[in-house]
C-alpha atoms as a PDB file:
ATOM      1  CA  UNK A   1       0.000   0.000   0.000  1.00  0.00           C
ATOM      2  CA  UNK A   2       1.028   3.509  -0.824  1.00  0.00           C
ATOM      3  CA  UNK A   3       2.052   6.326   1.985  1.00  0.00           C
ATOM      4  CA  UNK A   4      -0.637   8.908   2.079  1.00  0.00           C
ATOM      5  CA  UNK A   5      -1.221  12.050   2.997  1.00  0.00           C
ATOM      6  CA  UNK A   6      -4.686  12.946   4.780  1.00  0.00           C
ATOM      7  CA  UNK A   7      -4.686  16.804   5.103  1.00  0.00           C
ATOM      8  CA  UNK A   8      -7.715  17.229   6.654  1.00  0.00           C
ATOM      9  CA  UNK A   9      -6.293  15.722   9.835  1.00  0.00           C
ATOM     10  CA  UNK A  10      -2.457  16.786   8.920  1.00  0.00           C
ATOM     11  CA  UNK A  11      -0.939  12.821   8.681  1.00  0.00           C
ATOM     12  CA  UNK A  12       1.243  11.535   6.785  1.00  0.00           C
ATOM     13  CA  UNK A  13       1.005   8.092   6.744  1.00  0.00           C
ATOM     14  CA  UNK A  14       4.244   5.886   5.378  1.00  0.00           C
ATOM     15  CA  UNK A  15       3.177   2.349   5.398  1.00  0.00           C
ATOM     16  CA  UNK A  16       6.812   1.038   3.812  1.00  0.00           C
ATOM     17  CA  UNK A  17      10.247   2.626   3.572  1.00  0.00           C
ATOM     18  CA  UNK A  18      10.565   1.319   0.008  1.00  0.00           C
ATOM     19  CA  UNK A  19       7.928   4.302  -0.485  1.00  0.00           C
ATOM     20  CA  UNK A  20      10.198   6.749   0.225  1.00  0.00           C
ATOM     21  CA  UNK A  21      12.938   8.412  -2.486  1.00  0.00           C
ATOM     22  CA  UNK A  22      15.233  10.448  -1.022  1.00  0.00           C
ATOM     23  CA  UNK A  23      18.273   9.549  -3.606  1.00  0.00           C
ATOM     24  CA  UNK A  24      17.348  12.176  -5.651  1.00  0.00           C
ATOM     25  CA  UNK A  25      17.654  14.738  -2.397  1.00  0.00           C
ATOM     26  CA  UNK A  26      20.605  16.881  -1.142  1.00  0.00           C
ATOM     27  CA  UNK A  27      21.101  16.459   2.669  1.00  0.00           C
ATOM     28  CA  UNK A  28      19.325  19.998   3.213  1.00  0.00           C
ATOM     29  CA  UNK A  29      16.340  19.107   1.521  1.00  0.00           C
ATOM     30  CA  UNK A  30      16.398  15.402   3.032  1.00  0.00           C
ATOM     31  CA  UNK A  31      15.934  17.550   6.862  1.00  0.00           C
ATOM     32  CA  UNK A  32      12.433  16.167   8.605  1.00  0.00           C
ATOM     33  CA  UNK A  33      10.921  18.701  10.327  1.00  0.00           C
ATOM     34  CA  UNK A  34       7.588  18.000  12.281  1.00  0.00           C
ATOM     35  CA  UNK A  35       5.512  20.660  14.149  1.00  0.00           C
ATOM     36  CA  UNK A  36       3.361  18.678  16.958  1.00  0.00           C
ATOM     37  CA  UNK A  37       3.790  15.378  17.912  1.00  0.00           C
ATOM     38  CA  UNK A  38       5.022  12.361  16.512  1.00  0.00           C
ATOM     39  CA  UNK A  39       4.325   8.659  17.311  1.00  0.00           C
ATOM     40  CA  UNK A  40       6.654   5.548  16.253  1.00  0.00           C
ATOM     41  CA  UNK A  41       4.652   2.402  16.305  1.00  0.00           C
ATOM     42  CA  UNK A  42       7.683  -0.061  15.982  1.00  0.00           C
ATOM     43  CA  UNK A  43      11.347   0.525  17.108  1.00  0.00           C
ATOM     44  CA  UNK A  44      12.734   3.655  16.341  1.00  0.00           C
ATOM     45  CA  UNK A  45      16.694   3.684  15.169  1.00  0.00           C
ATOM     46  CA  UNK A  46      19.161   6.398  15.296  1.00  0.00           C
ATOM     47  CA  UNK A  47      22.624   6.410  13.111  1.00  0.00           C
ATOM     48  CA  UNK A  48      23.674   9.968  14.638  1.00  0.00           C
ATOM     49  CA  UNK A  49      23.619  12.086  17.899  1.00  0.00           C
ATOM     50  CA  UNK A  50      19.687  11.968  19.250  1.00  0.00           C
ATOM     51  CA  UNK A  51      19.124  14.823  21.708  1.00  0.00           C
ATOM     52  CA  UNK A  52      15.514  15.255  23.328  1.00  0.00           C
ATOM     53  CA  UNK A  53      15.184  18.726  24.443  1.00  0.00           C
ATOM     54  CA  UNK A  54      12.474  18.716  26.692  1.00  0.00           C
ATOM     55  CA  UNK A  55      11.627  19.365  29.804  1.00  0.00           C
ATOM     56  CA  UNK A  56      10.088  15.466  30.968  1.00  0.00           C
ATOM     57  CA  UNK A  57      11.429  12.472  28.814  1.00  0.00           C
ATOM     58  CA  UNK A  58       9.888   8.930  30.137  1.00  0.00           C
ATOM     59  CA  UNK A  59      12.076   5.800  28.956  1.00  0.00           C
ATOM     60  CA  UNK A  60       9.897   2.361  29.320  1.00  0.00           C
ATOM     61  CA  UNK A  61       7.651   1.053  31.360  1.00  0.00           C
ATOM     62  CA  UNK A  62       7.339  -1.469  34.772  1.00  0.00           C
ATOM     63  CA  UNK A  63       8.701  -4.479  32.988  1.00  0.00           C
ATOM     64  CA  UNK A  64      10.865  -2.800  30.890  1.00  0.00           C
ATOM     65  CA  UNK A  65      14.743  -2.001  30.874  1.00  0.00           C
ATOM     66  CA  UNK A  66      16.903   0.789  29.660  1.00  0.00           C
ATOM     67  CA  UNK A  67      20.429  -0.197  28.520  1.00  0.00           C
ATOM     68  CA  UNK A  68      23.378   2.228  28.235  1.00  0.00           C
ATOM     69  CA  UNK A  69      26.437   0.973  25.631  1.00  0.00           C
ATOM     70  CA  UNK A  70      28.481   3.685  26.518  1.00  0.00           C
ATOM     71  CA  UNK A  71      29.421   5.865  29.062  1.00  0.00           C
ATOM     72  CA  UNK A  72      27.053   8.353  31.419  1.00  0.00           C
ATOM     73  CA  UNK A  73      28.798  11.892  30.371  1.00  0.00           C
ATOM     74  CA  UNK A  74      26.464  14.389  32.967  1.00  0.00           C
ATOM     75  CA  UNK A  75      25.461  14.200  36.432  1.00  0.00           C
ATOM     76  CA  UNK A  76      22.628  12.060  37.359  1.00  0.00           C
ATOM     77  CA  UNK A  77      20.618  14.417  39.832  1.00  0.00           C
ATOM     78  CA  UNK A  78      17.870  13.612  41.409  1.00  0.00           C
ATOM     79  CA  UNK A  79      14.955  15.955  41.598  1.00  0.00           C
ATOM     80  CA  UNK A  80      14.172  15.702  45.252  1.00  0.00           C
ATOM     81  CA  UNK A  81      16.453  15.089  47.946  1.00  0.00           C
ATOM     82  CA  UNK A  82      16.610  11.558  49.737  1.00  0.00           C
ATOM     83  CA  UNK A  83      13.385  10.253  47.481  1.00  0.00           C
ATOM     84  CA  UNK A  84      14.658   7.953  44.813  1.00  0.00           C
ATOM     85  CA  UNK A  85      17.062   4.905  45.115  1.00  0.00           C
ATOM     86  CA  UNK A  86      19.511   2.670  42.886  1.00  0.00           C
ATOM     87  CA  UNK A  87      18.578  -0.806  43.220  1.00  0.00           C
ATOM     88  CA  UNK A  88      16.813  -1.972  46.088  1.00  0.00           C
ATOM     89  CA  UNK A  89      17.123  -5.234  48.110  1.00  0.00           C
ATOM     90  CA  UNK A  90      16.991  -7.908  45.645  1.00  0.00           C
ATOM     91  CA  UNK A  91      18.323  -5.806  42.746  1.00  0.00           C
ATOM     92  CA  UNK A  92      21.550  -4.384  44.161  1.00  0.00           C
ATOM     93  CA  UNK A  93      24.492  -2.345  41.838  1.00  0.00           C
ATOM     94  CA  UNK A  94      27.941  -3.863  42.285  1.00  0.00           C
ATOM     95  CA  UNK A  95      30.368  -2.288  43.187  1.00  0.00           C
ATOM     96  CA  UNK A  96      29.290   1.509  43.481  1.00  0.00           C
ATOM     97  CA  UNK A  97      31.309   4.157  45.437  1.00  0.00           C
ATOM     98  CA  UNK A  98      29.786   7.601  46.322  1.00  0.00           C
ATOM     99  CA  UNK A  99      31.775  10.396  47.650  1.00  0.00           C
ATOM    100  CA  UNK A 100      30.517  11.768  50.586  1.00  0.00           C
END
C-alpha cells in the first residue's frame, strides 16, 4: 500500500520505507521537520547524535529495561532530595562508590 497524505487531519502516513525516495535529495532538503507530535509504532533507530530537548522524557515502562552501551557523560541528579534509590534489596548495583 502507498504512503498517504490525509490533510484534513495533517498525517502523513508511510506504510513502507521502500515508499520513500530520497536519492534524488541533497542532505538539506532530506531535513524532517515536524511541528506537533510524533508517534513511532515499531522501534525507532538512530545512526547519529539523538538529543531530546524537553523538559520530561519517560524511557519504558514497569517491565521494561533501559540499557546504556556507553558511558554516562552528565550528572545524574535527582529531583528531590533523599526520594529515589539505585537498586533496592533484591536488585543491588555492584560495586558503586559515592563520595561523601
Amino acid at each position: 500500500m502507498a504512503s498517504t497524505i490525509k490533510p484534513d487531519n495533517g498525517q502523513l502516513i508511510i506504510k513502507s520505507i521502500k515508499d520513500l525516495d530520497l536519492n534524488a535529495l541533497s542532505s538539506a532538503d532530506a531535513s524532517l521537520h515536524v511541528q506537533g507530535g510524533g508517534w513511532v509504532g515499531g522501534n525507532l533507530y538512530v545512526a547519529g547524535t539523538l538529543v531530546a530537548n524537553g523538559d520530561v522524557i519517560t524511557l519504558g515502562n514497569a517491565s521494561g529495561s533501559v540499557t546504556f552501551n556507553a558511558n554516562v557523560d552528565s550528572d545524574v541528579v535527582p529531583s528531590t532530595t533523599a526520594t529515589y534509590d539505585l537498586g533496592d534489596a533484591t536488585k543491588v548495583l555492584n560495586n558503586y562508590i559515592f563520595n561523601q
